[in-house]
Protein backbone atom coordinates (compact mmCIF):
# COMPACT_ATOMS: atom_id res chain seq x y z
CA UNK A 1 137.83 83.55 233.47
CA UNK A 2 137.47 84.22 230.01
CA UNK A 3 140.08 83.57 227.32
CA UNK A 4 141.76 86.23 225.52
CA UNK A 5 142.98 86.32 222.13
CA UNK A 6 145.27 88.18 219.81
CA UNK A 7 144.45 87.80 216.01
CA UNK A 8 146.73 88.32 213.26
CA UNK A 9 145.14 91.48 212.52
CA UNK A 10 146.01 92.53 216.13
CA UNK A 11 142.59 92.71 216.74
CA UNK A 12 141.47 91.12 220.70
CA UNK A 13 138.88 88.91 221.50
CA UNK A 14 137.77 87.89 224.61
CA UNK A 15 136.42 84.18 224.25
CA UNK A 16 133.83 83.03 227.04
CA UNK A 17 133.95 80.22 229.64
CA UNK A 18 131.74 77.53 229.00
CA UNK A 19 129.88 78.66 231.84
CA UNK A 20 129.56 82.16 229.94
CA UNK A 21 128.55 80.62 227.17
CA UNK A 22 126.04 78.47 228.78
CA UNK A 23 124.42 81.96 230.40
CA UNK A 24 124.62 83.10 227.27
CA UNK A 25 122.83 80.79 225.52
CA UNK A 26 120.30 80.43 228.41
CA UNK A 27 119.22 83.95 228.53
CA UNK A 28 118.99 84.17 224.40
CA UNK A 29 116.74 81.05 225.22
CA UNK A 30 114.22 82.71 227.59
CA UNK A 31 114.00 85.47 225.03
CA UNK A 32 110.69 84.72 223.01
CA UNK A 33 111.60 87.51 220.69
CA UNK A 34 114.90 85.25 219.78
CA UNK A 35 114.28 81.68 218.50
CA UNK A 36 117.31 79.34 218.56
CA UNK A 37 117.90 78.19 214.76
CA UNK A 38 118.09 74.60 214.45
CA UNK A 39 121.35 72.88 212.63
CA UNK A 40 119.09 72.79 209.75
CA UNK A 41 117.98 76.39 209.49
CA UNK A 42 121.47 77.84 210.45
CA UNK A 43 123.04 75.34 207.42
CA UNK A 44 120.43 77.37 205.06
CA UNK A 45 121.69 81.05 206.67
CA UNK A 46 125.41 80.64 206.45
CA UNK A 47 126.12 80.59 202.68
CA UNK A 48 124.60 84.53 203.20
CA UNK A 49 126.85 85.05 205.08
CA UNK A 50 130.40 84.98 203.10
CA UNK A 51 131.29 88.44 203.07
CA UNK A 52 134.23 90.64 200.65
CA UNK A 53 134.37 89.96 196.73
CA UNK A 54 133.43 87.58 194.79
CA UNK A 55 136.78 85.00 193.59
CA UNK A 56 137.88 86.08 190.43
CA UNK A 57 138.36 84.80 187.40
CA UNK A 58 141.92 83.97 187.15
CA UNK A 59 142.58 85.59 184.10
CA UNK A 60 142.89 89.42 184.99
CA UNK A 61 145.79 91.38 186.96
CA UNK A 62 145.37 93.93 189.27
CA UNK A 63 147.22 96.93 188.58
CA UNK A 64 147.50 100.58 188.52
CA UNK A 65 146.07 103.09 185.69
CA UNK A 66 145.75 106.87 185.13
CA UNK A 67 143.24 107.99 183.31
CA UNK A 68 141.31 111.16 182.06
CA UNK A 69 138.64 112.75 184.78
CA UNK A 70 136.28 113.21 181.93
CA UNK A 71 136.81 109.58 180.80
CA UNK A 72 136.68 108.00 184.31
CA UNK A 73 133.80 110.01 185.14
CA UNK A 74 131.65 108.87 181.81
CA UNK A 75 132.15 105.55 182.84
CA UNK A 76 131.43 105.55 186.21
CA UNK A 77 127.87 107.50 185.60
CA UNK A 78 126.61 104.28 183.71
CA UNK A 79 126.76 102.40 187.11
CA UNK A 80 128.59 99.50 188.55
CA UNK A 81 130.77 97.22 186.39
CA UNK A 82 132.19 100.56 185.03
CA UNK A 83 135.77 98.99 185.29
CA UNK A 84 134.50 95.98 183.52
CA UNK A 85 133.24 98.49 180.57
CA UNK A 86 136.37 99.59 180.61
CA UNK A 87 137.90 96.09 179.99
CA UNK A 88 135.44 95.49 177.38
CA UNK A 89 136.25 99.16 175.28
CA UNK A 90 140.27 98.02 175.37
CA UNK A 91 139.62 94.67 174.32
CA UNK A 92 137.28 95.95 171.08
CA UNK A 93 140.41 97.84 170.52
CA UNK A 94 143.38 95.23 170.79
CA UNK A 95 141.33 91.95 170.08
């Protein structure tokens, strides 16, 4: 019987038997279409896997800001890193 399991998230997942997984992996297997990666080749994939942002810095602080439409909206139609634009155009003015 399969294992079941509650993650902090509340999210469920059912976890197989060894015996499922053995079918599992048998049938991927027998499926010419889907190669079994080697230690080697899955050590090369995982690093693309890491998923969210990037770590930051250190050295900035979220917070909260209201600004202008019209200014938000200039800064956003030159493309991502807007916000960092915007870090850059209050520095020039404080620094």
């Amino acid at each position: 019987m399969s294992k079941i399991l509650k993650t902090k998230s509340g999210r469920i997942l059912q976890v197989p038997t060894l015996a499922e997984d053995a079918a599992i992996n048998a049938a991927a297997a027998s499926d010419p279409d889907t190669p079994l990666l080697t230690d080697a080749q899955w050590a090369q994939v995982q690093p693309q896997l890491k998923r969210g942002r990037p770590v930051g810095s250190g050295n900035k602080t979220q917070l909260t800001l209201r600004l202008d439409t019209d200014v938000l909206n200039k800064f956003k139609a030159t493309g991502s890193g807007w916000q960092s634009r915007i870090n850059e155009e209050l520095k020039k003015i404080i620094i």
